[in-house]
N, C-alpha and C. Protein backbone atom coordinates (compact mmCIF):
# COMPACT_ATOMS: atom_id res chain seq x y z
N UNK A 1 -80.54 101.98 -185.19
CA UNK A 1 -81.06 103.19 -184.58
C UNK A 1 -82.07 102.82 -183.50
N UNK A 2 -82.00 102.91 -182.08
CA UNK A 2 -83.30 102.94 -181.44
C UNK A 2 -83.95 103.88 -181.20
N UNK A 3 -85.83 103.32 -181.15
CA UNK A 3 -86.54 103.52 -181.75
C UNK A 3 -87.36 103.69 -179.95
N UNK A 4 -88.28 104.61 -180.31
CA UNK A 4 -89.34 104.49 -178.89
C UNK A 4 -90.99 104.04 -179.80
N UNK A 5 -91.54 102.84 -178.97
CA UNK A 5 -92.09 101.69 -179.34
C UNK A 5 -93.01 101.71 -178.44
N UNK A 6 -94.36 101.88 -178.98
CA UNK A 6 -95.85 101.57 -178.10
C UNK A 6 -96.10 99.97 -178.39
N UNK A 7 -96.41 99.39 -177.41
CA UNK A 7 -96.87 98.62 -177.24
C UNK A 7 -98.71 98.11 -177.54
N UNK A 8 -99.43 97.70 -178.04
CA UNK A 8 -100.78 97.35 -178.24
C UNK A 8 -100.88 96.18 -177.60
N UNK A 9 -101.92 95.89 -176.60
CA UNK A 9 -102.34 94.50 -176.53
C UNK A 9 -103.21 94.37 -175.12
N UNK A 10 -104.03 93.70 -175.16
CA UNK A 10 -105.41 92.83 -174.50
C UNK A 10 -104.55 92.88 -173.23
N UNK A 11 -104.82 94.02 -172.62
CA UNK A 11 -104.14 94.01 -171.24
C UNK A 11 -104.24 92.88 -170.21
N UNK A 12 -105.39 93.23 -169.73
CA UNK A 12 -106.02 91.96 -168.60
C UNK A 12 -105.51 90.65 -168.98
N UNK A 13 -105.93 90.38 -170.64
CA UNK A 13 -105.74 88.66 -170.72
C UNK A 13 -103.87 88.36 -170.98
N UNK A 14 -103.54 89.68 -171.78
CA UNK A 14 -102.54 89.24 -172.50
C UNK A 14 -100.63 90.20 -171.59
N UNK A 15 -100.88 90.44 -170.60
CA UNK A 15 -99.80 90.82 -169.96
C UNK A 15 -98.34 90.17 -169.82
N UNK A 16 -98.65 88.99 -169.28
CA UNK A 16 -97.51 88.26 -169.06
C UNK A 16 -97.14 87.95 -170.50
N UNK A 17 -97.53 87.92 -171.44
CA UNK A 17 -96.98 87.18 -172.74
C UNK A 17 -96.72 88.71 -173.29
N UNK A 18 -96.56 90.15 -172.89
CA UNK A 18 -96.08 91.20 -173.27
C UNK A 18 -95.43 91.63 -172.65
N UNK A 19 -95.11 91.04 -171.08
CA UNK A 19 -93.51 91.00 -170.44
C UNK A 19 -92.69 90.96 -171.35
N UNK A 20 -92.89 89.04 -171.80
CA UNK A 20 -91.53 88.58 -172.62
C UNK A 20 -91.54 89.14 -173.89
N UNK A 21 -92.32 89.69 -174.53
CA UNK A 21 -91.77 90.39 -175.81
C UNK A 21 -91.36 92.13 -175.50
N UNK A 22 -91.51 92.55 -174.89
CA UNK A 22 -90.94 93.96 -174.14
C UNK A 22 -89.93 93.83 -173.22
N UNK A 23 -89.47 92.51 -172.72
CA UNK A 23 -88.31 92.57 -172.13
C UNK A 23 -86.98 91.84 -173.38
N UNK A 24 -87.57 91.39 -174.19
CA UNK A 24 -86.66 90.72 -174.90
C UNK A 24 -86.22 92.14 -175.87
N UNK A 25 -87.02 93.14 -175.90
CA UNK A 25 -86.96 94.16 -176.95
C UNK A 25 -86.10 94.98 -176.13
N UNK A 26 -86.06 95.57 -174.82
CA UNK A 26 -85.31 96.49 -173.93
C UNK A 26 -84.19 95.85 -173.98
N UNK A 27 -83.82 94.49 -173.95
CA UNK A 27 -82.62 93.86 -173.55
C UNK A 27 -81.96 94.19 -174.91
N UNK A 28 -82.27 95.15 -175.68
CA UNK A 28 -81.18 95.07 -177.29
C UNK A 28 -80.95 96.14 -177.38
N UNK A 29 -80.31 97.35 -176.59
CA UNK A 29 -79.91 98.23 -176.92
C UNK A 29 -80.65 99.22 -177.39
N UNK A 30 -82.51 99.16 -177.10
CA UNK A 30 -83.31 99.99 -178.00
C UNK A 30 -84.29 100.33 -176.61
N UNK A 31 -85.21 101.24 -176.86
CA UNK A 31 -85.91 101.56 -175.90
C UNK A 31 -87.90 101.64 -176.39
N UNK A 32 -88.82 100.99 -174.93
CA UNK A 32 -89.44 100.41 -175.04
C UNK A 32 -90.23 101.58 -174.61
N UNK A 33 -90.94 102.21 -175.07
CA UNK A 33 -92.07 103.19 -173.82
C UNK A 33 -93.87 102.77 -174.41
N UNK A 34 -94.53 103.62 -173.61
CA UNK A 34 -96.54 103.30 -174.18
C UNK A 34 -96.35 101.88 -173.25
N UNK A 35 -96.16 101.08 -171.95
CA UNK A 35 -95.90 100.16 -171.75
C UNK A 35 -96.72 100.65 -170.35
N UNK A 36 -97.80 100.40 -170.08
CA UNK A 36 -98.31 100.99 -168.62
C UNK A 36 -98.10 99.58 -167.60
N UNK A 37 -97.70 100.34 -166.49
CA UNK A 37 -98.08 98.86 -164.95
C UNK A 37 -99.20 99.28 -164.82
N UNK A 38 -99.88 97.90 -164.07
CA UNK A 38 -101.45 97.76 -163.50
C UNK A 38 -102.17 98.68 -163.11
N UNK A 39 -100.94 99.44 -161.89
CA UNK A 39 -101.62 100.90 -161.36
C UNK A 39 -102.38 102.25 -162.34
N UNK A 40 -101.22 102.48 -162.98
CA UNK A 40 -101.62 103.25 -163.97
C UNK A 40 -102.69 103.29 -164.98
N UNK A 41 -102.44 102.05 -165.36
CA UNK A 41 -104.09 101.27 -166.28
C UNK A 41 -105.21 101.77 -165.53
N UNK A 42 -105.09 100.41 -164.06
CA UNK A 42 -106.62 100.76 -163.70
C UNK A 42 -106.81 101.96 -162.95
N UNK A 43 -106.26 102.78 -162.59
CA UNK A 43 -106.47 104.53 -162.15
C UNK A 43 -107.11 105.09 -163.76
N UNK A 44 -106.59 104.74 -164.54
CA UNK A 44 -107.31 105.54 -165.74
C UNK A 44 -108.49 105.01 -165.86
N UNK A 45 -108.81 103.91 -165.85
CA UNK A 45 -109.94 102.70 -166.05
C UNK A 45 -110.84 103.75 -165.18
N UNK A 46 -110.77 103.94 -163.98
CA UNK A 46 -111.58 104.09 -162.98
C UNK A 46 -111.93 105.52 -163.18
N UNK A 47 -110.94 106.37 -163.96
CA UNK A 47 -111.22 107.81 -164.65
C UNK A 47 -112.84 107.72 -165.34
N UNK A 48 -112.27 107.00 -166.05
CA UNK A 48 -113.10 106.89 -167.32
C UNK A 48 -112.45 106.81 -168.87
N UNK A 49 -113.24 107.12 -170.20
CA UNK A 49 -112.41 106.87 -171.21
C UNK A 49 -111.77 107.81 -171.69
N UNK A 50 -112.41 109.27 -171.24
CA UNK A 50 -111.08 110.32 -171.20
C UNK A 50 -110.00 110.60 -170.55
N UNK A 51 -109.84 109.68 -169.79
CA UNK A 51 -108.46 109.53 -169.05
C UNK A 51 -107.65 108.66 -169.97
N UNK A 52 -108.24 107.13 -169.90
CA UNK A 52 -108.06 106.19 -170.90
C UNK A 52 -107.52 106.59 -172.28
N UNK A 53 -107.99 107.56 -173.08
CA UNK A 53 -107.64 107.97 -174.25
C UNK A 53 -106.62 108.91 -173.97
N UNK A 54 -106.02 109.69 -172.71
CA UNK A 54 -105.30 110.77 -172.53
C UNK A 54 -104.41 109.75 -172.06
N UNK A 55 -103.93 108.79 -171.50
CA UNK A 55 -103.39 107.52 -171.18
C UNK A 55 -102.85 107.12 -172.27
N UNK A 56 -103.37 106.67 -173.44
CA UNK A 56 -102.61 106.27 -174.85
C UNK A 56 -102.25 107.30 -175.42
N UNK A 57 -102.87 108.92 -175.50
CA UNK A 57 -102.16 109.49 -176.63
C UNK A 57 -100.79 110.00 -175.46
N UNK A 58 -100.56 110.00 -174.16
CA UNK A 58 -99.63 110.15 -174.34
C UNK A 58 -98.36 109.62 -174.27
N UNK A 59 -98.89 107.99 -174.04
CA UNK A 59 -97.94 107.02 -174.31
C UNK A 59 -97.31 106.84 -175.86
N UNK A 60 -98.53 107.56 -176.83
CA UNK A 60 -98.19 107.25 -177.99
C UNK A 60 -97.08 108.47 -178.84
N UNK A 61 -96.83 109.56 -177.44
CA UNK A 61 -95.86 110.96 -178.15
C UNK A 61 -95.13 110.24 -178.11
N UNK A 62 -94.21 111.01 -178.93
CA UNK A 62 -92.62 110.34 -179.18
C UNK A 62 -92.30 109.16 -179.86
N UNK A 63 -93.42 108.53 -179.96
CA UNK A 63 -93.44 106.79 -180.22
C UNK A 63 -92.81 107.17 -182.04
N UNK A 64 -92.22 106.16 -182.83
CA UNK A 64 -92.30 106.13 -184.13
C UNK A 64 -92.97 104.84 -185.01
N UNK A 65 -93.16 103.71 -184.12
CA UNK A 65 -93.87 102.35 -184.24
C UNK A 65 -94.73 102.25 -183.41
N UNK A 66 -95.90 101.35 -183.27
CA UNK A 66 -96.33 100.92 -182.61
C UNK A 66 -96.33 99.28 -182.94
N UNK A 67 -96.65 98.43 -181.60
CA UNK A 67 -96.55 96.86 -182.31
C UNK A 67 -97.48 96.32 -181.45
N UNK A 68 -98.39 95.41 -181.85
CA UNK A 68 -99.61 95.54 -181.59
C UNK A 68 -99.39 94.07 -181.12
N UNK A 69 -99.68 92.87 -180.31
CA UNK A 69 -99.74 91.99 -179.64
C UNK A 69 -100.26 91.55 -179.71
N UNK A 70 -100.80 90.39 -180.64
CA UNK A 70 -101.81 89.74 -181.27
C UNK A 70 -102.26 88.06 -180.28
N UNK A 71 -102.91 88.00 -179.40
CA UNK A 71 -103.40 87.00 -178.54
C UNK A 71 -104.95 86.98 -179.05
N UNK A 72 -105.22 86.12 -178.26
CA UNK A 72 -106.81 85.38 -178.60
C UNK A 72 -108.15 85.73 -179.04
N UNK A 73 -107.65 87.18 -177.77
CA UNK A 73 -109.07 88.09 -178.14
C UNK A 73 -108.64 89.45 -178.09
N UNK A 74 -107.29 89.73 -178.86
CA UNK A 74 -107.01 91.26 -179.14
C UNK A 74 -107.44 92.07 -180.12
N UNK A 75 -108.08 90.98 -181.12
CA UNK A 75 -108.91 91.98 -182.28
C UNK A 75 -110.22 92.40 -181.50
N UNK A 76 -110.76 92.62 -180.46
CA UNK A 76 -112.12 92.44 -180.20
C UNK A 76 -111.96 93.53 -179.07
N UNK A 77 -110.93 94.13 -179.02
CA UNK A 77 -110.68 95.25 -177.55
C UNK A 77 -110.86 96.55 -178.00
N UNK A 78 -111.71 97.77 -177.42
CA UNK A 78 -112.03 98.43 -177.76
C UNK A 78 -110.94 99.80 -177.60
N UNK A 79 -109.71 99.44 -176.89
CA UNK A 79 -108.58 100.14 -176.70
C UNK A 79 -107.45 99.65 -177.67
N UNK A 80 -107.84 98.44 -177.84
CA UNK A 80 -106.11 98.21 -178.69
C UNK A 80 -106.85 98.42 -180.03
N UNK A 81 -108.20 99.04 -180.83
CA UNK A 81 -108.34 99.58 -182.06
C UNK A 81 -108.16 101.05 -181.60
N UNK A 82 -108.45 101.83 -181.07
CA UNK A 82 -108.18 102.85 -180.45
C UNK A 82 -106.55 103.43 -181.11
N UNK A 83 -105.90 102.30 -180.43
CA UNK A 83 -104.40 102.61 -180.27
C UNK A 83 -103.59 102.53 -181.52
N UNK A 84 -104.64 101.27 -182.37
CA UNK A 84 -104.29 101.03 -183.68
C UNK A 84 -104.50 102.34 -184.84
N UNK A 85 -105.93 102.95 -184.68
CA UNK A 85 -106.14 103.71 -185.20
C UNK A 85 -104.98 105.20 -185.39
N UNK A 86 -105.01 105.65 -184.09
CA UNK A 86 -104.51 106.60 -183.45
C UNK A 86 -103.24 106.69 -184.17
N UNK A 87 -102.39 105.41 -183.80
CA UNK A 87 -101.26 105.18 -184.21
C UNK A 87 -101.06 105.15 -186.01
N UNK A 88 -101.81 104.53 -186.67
CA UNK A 88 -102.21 105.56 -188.20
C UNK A 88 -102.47 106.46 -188.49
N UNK A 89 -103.23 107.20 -187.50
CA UNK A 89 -103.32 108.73 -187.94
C UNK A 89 -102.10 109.46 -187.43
N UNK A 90 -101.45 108.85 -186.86
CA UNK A 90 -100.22 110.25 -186.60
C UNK A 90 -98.76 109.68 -187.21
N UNK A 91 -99.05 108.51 -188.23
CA UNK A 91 -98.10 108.53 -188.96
C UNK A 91 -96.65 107.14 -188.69
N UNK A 92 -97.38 106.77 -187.33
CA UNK A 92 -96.42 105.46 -186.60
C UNK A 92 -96.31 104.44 -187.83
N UNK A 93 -95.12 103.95 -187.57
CA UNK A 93 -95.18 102.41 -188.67
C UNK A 93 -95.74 101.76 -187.69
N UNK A 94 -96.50 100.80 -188.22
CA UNK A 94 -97.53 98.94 -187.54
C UNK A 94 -97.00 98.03 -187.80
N UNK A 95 -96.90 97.18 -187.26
CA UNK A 95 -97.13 95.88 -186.98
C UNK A 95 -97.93 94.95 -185.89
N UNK A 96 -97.95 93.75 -186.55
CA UNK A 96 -98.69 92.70 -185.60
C UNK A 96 -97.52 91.41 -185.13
N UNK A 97 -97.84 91.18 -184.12
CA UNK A 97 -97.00 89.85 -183.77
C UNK A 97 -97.71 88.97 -182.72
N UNK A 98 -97.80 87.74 -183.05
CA UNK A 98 -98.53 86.78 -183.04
C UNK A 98 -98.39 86.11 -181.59
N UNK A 99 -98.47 86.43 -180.17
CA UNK A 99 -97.94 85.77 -179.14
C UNK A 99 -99.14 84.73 -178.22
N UNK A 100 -99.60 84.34 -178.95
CA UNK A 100 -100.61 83.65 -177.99
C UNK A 100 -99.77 81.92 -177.89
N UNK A 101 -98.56 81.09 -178.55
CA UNK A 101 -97.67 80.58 -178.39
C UNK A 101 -96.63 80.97 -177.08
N UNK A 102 -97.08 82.06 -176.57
CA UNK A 102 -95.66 82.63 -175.16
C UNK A 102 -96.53 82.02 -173.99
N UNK A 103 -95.92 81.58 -173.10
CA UNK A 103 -96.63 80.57 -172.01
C UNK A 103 -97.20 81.84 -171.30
N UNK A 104 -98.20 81.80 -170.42
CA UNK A 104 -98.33 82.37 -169.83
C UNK A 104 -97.45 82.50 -168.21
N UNK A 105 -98.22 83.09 -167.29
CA UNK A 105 -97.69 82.75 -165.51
C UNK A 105 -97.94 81.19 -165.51
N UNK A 106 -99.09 80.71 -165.59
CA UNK A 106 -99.44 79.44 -165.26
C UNK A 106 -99.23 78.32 -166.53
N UNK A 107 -97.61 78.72 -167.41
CA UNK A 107 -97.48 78.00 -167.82
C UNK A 107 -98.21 77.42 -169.77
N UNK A 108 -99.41 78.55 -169.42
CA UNK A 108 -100.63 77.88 -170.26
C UNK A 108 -100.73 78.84 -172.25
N UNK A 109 -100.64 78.19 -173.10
CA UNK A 109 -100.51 78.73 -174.12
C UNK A 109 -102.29 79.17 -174.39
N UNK A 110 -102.66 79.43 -175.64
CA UNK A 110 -103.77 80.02 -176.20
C UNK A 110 -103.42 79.76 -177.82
N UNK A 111 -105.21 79.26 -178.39
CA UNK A 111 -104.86 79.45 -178.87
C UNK A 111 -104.86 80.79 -180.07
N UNK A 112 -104.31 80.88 -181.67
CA UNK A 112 -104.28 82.13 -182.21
C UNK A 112 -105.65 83.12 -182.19
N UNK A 113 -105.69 84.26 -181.79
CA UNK A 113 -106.58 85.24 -182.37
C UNK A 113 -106.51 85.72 -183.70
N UNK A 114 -107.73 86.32 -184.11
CA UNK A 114 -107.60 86.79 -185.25
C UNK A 114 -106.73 88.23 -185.60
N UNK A 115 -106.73 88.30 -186.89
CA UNK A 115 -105.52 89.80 -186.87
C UNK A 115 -106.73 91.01 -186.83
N UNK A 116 -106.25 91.80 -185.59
CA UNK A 116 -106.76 92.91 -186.01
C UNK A 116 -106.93 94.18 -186.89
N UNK A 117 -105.78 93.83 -187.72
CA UNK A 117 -105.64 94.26 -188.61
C UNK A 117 -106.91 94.35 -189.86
N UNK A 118 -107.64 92.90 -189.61
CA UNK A 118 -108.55 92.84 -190.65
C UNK A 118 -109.84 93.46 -190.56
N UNK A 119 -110.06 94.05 -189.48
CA UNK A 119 -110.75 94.58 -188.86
C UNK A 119 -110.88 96.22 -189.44
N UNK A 120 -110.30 96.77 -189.13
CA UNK A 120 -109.88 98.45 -189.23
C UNK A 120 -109.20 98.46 -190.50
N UNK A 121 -110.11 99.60 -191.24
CA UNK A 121 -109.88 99.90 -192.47
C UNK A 121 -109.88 101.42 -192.88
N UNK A 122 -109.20 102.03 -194.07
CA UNK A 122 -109.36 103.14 -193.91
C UNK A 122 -109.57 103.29 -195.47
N UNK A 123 -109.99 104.70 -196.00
CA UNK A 123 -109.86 105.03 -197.27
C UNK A 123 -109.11 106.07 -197.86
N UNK A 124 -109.15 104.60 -199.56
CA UNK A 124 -107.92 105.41 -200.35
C UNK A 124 -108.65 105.52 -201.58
N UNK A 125 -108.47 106.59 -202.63
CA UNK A 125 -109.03 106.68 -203.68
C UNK A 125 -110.47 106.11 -203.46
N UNK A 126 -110.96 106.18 -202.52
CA UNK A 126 -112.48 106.25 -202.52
C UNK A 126 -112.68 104.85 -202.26
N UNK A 127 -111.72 103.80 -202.15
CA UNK A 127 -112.10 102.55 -201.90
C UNK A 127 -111.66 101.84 -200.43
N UNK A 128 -111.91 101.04 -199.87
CA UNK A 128 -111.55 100.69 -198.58
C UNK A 128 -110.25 99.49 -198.43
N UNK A 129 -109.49 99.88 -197.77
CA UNK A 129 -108.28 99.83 -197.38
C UNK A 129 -107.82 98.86 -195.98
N UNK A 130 -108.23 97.86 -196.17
CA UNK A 130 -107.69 97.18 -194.22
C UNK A 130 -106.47 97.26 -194.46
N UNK A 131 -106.07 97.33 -192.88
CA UNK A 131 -104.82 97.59 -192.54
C UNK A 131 -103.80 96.44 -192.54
N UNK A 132 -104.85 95.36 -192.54
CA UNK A 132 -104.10 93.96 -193.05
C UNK A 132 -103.50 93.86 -194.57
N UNK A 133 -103.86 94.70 -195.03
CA UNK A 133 -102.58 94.96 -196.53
C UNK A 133 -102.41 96.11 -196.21
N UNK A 134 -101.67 96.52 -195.24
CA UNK A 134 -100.78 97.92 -195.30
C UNK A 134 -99.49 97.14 -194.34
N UNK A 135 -100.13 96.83 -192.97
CA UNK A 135 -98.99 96.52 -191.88
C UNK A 135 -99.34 94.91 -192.12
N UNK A 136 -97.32 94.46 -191.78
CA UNK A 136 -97.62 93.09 -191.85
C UNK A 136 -97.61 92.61 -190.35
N UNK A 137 -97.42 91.42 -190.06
CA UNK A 137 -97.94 90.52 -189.15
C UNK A 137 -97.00 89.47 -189.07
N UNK A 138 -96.12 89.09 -188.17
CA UNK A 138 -95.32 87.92 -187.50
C UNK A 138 -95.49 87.23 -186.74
N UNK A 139 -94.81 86.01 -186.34
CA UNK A 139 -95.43 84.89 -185.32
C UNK A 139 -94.13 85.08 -184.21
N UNK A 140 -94.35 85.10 -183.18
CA UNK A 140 -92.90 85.31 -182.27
C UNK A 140 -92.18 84.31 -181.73
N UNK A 141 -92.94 82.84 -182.39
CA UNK A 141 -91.88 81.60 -182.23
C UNK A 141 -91.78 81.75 -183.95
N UNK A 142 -92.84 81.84 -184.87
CA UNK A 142 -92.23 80.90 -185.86
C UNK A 142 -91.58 81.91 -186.71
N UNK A 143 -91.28 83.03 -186.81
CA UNK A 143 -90.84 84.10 -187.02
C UNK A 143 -89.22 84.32 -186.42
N UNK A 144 -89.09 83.89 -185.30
CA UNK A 144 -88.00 84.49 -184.35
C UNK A 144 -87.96 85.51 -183.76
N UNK A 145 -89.07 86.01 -183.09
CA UNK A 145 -89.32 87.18 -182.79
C UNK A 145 -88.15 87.47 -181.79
N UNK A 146 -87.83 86.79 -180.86
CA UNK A 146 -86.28 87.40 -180.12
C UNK A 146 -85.53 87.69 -180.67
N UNK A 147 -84.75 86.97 -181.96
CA UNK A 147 -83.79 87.47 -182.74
C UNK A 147 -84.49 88.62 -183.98
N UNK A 148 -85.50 88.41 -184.26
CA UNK A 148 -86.01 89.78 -185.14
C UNK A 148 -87.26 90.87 -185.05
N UNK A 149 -87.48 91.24 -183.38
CA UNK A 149 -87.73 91.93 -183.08
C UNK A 149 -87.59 93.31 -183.87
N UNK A 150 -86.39 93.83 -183.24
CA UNK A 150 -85.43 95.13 -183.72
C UNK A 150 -85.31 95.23 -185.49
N UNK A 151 -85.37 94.21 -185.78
CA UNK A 151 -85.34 94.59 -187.82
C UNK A 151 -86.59 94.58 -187.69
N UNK A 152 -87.95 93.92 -187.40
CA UNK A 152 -89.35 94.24 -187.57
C UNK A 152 -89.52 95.68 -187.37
N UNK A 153 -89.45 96.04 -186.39
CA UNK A 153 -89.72 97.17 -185.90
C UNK A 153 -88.98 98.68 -186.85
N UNK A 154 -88.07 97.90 -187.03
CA UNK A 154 -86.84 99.26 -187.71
C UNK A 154 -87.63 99.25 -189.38
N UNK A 155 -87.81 98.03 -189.70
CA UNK A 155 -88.90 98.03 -191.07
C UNK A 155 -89.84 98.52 -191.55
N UNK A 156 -90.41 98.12 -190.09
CA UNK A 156 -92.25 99.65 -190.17
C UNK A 156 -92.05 100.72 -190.10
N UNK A 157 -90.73 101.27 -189.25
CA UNK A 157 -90.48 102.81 -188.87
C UNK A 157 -89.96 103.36 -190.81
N UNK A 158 -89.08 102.51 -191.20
CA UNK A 158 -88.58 103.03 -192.62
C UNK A 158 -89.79 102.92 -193.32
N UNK A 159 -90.95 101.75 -193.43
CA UNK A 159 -92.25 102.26 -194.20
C UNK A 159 -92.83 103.48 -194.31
N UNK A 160 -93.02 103.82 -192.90
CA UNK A 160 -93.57 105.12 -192.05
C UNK A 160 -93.05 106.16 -192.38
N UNK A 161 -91.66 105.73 -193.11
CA UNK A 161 -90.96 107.24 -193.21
C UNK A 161 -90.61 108.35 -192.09
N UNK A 162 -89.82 106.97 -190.63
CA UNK A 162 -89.89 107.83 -189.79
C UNK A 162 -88.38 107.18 -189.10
């Protein structure tokens, strides 16, 4: 079944290494949206953060996953928890995937960030909940993220109940 799929991740640092996992995902018969070019970003940037936040929620309609792009310093961005959040409250399946292994333009790897997942927590029965035991987390070499993209994604959406 394809699926419409927000994207999460450390714009500025982490772009080119969310080319190749958003072009490897469009190339399968499924469709990719929440995916902004430069322009669009920094016109909102230059808005302010109510543009910025009107920028993700409405990249995030329609969406049924979101997959969050886990590089060096993506737990530490004050938009990709934003997006994380957001994307739990309206019911998206999560995931994380691990790309700081995807070369960059200049060739150049990074190394792992932490999961942001461990970060953002929510409550259940009165006790606290990270999202690092709710959504799981893959590596996009050691995983196979080209060949299992599309079952990741189709996995969180059936968690989600969506």
């Amino acid at each position: 079944m394809a699926r419409r799929v927000f994207f999460s991740f450390h714009y500025e640092r982490d772009i080119w290494r969310a080319f190749v996992v958003r072009n490897s995902w469009v190339t399968q018969d499924n469709r990719a949206d929440g995916f902004w070019d430069a322009s669009v970003w920094e016109e909102a940037k230059r808005k302010g953060d109510d543009a910025l936040k009107e920028l993700i929620n409405y990249g995030l309609a329609g969406t049924s996953v979101t997959v969050v792009l886990i590089g060096t310093e993506t737990y530490d961005r004050k938009w990709v928890k934003y997006e994380i959040i957001k994307s739990h409250k309206r019911g998206n399946g999560l995931l994380g995937i691990y790309i700081h292994n995807i070369e960059d333009q200049d060739g150049e790897e990074e190394p792992q960030g932490p999961n942001p997942f461990k970060y953002i927590y929510t409550e259940q029965d009165g006790k606290k909940v990270y999202f690092s035991e709710l959504y799981p987390t893959y590596y996009w070499f050691g995983n196979d993220g080209y060949e299992n993209i599309g079952s990741w994604i189709e996995k969180a959406a059936k968690a989600a109940g969506r």
